[in-house]
Protein backbone atom coordinates (compact mmCIF):
# COMPACT_ATOMS: atom_id res chain seq x y z
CA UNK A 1 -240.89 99.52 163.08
CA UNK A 2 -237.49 100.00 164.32
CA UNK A 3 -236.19 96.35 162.86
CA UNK A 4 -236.97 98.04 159.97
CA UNK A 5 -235.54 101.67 160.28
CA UNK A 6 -232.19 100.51 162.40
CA UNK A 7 -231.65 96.72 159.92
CA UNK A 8 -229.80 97.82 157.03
CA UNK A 9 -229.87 94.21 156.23
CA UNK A 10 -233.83 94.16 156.09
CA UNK A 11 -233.41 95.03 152.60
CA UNK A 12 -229.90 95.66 151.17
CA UNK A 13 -228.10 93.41 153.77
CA UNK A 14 -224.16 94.28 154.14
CA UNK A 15 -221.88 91.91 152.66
CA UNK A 16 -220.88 89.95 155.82
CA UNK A 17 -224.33 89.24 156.90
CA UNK A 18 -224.51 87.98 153.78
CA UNK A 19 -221.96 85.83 153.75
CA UNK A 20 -222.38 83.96 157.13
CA UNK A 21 -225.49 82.00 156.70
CA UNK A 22 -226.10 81.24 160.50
CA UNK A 23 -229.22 80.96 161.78
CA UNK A 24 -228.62 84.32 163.77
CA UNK A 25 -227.92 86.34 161.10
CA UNK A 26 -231.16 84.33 159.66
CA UNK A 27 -233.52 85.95 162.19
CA UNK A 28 -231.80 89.42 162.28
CA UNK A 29 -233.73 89.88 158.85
CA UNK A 30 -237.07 91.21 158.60
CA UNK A 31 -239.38 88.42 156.97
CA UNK A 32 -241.94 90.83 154.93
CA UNK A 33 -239.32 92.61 152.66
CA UNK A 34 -237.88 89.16 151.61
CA UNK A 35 -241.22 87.72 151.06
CA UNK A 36 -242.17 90.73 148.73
CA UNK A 37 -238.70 91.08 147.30
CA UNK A 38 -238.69 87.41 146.22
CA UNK A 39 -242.15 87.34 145.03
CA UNK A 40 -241.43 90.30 142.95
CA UNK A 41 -238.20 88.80 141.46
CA UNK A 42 -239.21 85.95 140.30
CA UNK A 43 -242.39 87.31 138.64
CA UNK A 44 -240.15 89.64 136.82
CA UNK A 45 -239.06 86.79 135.89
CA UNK A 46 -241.30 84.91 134.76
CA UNK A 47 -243.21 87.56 132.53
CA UNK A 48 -240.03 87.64 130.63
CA UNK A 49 -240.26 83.75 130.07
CA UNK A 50 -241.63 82.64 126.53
CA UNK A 51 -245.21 81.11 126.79
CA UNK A 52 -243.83 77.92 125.38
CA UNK A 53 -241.43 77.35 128.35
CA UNK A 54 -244.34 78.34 130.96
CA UNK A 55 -245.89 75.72 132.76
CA UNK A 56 -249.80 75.70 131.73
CA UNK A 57 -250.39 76.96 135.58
CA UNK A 58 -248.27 79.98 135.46
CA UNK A 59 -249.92 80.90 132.54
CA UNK A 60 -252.36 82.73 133.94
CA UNK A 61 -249.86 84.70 136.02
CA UNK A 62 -247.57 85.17 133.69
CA UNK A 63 -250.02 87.80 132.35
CA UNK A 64 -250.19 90.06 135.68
CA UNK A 65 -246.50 89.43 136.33
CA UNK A 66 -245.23 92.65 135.38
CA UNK A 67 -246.62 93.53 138.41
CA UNK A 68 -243.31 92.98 140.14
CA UNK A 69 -241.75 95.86 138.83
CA UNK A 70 -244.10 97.75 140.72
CA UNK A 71 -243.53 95.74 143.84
CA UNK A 72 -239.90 96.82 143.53
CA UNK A 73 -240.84 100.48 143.39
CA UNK A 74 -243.04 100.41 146.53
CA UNK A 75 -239.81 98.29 148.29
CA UNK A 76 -237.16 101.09 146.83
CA UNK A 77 -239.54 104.11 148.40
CA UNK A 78 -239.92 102.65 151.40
CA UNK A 79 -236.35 101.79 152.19
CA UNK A 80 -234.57 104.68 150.74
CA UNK A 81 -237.71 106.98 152.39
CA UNK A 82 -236.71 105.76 155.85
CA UNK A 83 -233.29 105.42 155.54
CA UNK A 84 -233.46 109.17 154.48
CA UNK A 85 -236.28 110.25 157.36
CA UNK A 86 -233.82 108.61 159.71
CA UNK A 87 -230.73 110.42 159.26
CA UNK A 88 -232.51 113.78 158.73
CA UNK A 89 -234.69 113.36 162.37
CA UNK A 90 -230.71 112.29 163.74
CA UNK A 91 -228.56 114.88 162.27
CA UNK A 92 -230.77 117.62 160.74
CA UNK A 93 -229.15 116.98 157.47
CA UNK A 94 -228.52 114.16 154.37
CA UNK A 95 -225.11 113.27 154.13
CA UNK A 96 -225.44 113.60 150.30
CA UNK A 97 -221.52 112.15 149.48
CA UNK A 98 -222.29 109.12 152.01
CA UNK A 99 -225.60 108.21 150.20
CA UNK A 100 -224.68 108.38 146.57
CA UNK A 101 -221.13 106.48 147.68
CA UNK A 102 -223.34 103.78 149.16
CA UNK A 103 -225.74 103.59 146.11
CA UNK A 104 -222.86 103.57 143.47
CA UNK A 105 -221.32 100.35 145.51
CA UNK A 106 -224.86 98.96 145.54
CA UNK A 107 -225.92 98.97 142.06
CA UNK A 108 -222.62 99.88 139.53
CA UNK A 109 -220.59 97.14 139.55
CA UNK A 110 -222.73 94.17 138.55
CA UNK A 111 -224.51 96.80 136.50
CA UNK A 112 -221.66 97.79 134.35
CA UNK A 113 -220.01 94.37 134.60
CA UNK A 114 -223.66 92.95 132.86
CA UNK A 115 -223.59 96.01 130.48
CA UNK A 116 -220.28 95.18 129.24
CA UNK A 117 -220.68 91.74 128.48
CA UNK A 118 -223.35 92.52 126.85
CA UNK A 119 -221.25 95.53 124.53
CA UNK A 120 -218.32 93.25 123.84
CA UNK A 121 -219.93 89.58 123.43
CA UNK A 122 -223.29 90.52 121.34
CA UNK A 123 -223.82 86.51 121.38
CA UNK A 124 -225.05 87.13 125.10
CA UNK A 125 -227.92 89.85 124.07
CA UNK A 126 -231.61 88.47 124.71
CA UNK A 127 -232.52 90.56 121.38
CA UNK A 128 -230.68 90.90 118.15
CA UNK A 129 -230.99 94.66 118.46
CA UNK A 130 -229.95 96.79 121.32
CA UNK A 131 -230.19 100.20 122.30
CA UNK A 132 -226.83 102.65 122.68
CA UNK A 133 -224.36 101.72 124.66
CA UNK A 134 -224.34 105.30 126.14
CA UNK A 135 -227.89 105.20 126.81
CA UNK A 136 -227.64 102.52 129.68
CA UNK A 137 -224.39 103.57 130.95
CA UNK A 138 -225.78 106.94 131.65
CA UNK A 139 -229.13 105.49 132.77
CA UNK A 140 -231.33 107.22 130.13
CA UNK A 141 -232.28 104.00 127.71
CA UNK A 142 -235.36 104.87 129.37
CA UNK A 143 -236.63 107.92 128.31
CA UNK A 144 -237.74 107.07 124.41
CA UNK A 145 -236.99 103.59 124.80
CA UNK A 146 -238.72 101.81 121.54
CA UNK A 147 -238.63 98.45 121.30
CA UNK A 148 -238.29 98.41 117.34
CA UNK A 149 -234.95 99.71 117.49
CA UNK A 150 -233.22 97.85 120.16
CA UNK A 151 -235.08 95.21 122.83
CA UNK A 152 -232.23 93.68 124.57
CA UNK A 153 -231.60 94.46 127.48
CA UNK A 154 -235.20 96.01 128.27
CA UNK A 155 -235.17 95.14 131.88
CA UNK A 156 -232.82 98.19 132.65
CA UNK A 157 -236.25 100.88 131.89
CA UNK A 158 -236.52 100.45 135.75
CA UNK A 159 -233.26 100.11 137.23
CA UNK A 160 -233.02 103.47 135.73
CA UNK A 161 -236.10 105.06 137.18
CA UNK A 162 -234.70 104.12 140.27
CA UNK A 163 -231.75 105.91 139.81
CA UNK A 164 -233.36 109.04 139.08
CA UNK A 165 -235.07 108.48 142.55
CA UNK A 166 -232.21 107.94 143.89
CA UNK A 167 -230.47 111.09 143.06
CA UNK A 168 -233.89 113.23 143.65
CA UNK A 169 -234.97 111.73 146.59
CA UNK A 170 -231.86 113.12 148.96
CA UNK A 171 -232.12 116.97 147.80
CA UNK A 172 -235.56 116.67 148.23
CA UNK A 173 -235.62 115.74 151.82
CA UNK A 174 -232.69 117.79 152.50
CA UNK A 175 -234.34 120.85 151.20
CA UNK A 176 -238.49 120.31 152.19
CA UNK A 177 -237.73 118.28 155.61
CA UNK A 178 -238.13 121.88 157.65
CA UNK A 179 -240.58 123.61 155.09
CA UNK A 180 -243.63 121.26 154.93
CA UNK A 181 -245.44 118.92 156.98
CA UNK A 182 -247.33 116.15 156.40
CA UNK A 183 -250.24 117.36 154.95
CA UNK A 184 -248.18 119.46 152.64
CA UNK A 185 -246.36 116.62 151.56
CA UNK A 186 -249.41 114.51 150.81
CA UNK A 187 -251.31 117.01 149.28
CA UNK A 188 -247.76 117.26 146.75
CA UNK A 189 -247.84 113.42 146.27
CA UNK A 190 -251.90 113.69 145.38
CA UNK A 191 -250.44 116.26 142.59
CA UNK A 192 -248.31 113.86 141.32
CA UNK A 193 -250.67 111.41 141.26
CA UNK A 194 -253.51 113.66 139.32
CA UNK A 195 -250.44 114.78 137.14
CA UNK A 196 -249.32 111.37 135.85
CA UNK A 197 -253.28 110.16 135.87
CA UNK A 198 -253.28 112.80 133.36
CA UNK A 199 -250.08 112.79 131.36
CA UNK A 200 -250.74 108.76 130.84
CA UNK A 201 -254.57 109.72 129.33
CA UNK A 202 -253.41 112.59 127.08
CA UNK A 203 -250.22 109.97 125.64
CA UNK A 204 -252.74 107.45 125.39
CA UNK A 205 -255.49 109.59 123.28
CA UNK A 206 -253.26 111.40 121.26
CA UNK A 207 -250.47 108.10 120.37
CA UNK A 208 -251.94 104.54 121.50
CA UNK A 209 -255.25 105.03 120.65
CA UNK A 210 -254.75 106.38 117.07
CA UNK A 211 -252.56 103.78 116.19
CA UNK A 212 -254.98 101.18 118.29
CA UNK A 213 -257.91 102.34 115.88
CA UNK A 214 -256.10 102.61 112.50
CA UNK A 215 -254.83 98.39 113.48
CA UNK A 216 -251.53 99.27 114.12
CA UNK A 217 -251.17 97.25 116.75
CA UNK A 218 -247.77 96.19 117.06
CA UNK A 219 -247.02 100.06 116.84
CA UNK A 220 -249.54 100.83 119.36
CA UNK A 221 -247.76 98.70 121.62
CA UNK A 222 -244.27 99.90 120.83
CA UNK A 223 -245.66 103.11 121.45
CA UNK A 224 -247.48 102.22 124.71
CA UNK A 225 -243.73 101.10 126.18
CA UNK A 226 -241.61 103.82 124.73
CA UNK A 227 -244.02 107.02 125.99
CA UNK A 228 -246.59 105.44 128.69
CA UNK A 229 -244.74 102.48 130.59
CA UNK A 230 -240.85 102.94 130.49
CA UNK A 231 -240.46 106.71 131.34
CA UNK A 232 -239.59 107.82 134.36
CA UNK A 233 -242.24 110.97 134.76
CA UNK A 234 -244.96 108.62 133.56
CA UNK A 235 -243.61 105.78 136.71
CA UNK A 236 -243.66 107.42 139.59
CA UNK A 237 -246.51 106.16 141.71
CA UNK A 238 -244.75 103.52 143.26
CA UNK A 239 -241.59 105.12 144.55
CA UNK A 240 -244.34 107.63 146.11
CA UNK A 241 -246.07 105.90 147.95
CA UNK A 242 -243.17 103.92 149.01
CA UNK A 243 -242.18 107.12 150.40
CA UNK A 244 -245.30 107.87 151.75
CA UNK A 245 -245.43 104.44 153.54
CA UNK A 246 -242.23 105.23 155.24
CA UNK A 247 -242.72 109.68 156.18
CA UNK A 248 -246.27 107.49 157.80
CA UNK A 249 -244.88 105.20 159.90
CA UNK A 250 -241.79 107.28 160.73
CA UNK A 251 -242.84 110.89 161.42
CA UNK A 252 -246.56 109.68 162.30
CA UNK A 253 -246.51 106.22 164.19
CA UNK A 254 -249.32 106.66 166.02
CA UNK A 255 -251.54 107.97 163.09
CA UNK A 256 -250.56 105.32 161.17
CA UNK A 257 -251.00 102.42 163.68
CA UNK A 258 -254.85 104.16 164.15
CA UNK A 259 -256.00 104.54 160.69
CA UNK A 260 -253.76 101.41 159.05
CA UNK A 261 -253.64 98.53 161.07
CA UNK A 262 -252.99 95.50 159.52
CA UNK A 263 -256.93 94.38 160.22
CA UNK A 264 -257.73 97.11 157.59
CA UNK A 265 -254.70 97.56 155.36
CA UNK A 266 -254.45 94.54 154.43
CA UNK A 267 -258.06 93.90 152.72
CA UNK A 268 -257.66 97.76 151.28
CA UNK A 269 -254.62 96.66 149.86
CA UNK A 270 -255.81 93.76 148.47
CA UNK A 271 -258.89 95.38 147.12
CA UNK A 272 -256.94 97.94 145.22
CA UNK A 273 -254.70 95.58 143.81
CA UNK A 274 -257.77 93.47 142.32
CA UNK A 275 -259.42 96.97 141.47
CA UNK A 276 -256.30 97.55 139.15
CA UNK A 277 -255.65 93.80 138.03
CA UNK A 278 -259.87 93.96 137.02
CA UNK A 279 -259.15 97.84 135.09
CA UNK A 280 -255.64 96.01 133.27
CA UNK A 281 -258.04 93.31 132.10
CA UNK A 282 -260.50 95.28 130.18
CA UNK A 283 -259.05 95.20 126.83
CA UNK A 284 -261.68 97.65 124.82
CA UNK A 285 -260.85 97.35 121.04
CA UNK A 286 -257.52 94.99 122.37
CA UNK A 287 -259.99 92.20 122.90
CA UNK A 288 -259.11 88.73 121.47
CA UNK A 289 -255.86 90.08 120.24
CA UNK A 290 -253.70 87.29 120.78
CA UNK A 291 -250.81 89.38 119.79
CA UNK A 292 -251.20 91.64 123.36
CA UNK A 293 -251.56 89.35 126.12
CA UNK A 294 -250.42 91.41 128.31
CA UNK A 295 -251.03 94.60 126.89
CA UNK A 296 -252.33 97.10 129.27
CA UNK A 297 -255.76 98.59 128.34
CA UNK A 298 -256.16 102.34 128.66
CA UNK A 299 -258.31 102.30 131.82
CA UNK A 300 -255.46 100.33 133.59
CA UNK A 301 -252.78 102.56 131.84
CA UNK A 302 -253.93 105.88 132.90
CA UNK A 303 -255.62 104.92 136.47
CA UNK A 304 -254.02 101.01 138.04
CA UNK A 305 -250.69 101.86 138.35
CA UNK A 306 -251.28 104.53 141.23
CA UNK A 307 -254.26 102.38 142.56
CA UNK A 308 -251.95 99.03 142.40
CA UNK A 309 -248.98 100.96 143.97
CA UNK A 310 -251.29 102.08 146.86
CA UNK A 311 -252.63 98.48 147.30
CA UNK A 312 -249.23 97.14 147.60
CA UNK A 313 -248.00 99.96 150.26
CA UNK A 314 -250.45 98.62 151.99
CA UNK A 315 -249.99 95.16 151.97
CA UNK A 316 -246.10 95.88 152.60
CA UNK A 317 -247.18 97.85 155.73
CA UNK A 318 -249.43 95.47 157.16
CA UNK A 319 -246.56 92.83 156.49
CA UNK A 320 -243.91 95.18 158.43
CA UNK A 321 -246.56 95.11 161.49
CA UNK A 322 -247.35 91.44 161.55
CA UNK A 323 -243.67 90.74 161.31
CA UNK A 324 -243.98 88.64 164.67
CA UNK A 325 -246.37 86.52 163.20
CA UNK A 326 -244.46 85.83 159.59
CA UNK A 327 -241.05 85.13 161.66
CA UNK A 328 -243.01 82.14 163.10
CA UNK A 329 -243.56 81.08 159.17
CA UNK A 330 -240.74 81.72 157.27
CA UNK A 331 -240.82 80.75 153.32
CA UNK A 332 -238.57 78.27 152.82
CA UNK A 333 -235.79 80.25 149.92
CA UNK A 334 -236.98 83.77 150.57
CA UNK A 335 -233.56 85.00 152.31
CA UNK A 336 -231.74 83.55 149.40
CA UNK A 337 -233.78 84.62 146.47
CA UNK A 338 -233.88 88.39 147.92
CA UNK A 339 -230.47 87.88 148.56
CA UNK A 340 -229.85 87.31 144.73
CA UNK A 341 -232.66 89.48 143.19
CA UNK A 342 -230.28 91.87 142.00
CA UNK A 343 -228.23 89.48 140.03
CA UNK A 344 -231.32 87.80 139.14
CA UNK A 345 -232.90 90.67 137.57
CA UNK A 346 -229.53 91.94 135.92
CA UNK A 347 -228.92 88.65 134.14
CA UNK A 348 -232.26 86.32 133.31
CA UNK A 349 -233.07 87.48 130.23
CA UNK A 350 -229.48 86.91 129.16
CA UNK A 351 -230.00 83.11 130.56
CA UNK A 352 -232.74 82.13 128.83
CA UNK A 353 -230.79 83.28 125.09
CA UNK A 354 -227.88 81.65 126.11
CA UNK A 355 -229.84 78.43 127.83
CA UNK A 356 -231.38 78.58 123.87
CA UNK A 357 -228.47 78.22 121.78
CA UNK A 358 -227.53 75.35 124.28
CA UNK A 359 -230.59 73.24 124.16
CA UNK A 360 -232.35 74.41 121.27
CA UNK A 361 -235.68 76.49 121.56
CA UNK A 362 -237.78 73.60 120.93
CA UNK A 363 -236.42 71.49 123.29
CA UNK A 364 -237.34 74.33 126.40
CA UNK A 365 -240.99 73.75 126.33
CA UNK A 366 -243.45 73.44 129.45
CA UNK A 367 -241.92 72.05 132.71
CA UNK A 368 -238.85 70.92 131.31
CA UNK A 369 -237.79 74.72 129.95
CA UNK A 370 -239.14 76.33 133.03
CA UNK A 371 -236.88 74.10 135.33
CA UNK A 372 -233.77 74.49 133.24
CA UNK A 373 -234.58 78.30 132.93
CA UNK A 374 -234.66 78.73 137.25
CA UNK A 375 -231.68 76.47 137.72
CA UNK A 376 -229.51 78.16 135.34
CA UNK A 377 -230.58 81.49 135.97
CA UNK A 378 -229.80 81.11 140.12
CA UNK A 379 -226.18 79.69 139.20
CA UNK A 380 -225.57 82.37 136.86
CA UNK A 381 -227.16 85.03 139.86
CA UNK A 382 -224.86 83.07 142.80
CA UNK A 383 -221.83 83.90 140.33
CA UNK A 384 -222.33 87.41 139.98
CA UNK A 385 -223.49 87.65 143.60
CA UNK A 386 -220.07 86.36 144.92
CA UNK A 387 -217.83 87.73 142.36
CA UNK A 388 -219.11 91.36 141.74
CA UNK A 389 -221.50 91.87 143.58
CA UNK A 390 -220.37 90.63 147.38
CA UNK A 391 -216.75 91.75 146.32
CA UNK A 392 -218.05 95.64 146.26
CA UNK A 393 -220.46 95.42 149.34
CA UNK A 394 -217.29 94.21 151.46
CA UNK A 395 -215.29 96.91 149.79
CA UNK A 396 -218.23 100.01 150.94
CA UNK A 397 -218.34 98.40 154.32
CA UNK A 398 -214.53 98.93 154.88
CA UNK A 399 -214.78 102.42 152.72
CA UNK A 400 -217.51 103.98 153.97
CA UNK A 401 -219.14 103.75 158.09
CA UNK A 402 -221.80 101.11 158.39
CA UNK A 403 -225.42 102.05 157.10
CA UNK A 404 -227.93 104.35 158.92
């Protein structure tokens, strides 16, 4: 555990790790959060990718790949939970200034740097429409975020969710670390859980599923992003357990390593996340509706997202402890796709428009489309990486004092 609680660069590596690629620096990295990182990047990826340019076996996937965003959350929780857990056991307190300082380097510049491109050259906009400006400078697109008004852009629902994590999380810690104890704290996450469980069901009843039985689909679906799947009060379940995954293995090692070895997290987690995938899949009155593909049906709307966030803390925890087997079998790309996950997220959707206009939409079919759509979306990612993105992580590390 402590490769992961001492390694900043386990997950957001410091710029001049990142810039050597020696094999030393190679193995200093913890194998698991790349593996999940890239996995989840590149289905983010791919659900955005038009069935046409989809190779007929990632079809199939295509339709669970939202699934990454969620992989994300659970990644977020756990790092920012432990890097949090850590200074607090250390110093008794949460340097508040250092954190946000160390986020804003993190995610603002290629963030606004996308977002302006986007304002001033509307040519680069996946979507004819767009939300305001304001709403994704300020991180807030996502709170009544309907895809009839605006839909380029859309990937930036969960970017902001994270940010409201991100400025919770700290006061949170900072103010409960002394107060409550474990139990406390999951008893409060169990809340949240029952709360959102809740909140999702009465959206759906009283929204989706009136406009689901009157046949206004396309509506119901607009509606089903804008109030159940974009918010931030309605996406919570896999920053907490993220969390919860860390305040485990941190505060209770021993617990943990008892009731959640990998011999048994690993099947739970797998179970759950098949549990959720199989209550997704049940359609109801959705069924055969071409239209909603991946449309999420009410059982998986209101119940899988905390069951497929559990399955995937999990999975990620078993991964952390059999981190001395997966360093004997690295995947080949991992270190550079997690590497460039930010950039890749911030910028794909963009790629595909522009890779479009260049080739023509009907010449970005099958295999052919889906290569041309990786290759340019990594060079476009490796730009932003070294210009913007590399540029500000070397700038915090001679700012601020290396990461806890």
């Amino acid at each position: 555990m402590n490769i992961i609680a001492n390694s900043d660069s386990a997950y957001f590596p410091s710029a001049r790790s990142l810039s050597s690629q020696t094999a030393a620096k190679a193995q200093s990295r913890a194998v698991g959060p790349d593996v999940l990182r890239s996995l989840a990047i590149l289905l983010v990826m791919l659900v955005h990718l038009p069935v046409e340019a989809t190779p007929s076996s990632l079809v199939s996937i295509r339709t669970y790949a939202w699934v990454g965003v969620d992989i994300f959350f659970v990644l977020s929780g756990f790092l920012i939970g432990t890097q949090l857990f850590k200074e607090v056991s250390q110093t008794g307190g949460v340097d508040l200034k250092s954190f946000y300082l160390r986020r804003a380097f993190r995610i603002f510049p290629a963030f606004f740097v996308v977002l302006g491109l986007y304002a001033i050259f509307p040519v680069l906009r996946d979507a004819p429409t767009m939300q305001p400006v304001w709403s994704f400078a300020t991180f807030t697109v996502n709170f009544d975020f309907d895809p009839r008004v605006g839909r380029a852009f859309t990937q930036a629902w969960s970017l902001c969710v994270e940010e409201h994590f991100y400025l919770v999380l700290p006061l949170l810690v900072l103010l409960l670390h002394r107060r409550i104890g474990m139990g406390s704290t999951l008893f409060i996450a169990g809340a949240m859980m029952i709360a959102g469980i809740i909140l999702r069901y009465t959206i759906w009843e009283s929204q989706v599923g009136v406009l689901v039985d009157a046949g206004k689909l396309r509506d119901a679906f607009a509606v089903y992003l804008r109030d159940v799947y974009y918010p931030t009060y309605t996406r919570l379940d896999g920053l907490m357990f993220g969390v919860i995954l860390a305040a485990a293995r941190f505060f209770k090692p021993e617990l943990y390593k008892r009731y959640a070895p990998p011999r048994v997290a690993l099947p739970v987690g797998i179970a759950f996340v098949v549990t959720a995938l199989v209550l997704f899949s049940i359609r109801g009155p959705l069924e055969g509706a071409n239209l909603f593909l991946v449309f999420q049906a009410q059982l998986g709307a209101v119940g899988g997202f905390p069951l497929i966030s559990i399955g995937i803390a999990l999975i990620f925890g078993a991964m952390l402890d059999l981190e001395h087997v997966l360093k004997r079998w690295p995947v080949p790309g991992a270190v550079i796709v997690a590497t460039l996950s930010y950039s890749l997220y911030l910028t794909h959707k963009s790629v595909f428009h522009i890779d479009k206009l260049i080739f023509g939409e009907e010449n970005l079919q099958g295999g052919f489309g889906f290569m041309v759509y990786l290759a340019t979306s990594f060079a476009a990612a490796t730009v932003l990486w070294f210009c913007v993105e590399r540029t500000f992580l070397l700038l915090r590390d001679r700012v601020l004092s290396p990461s806890k």
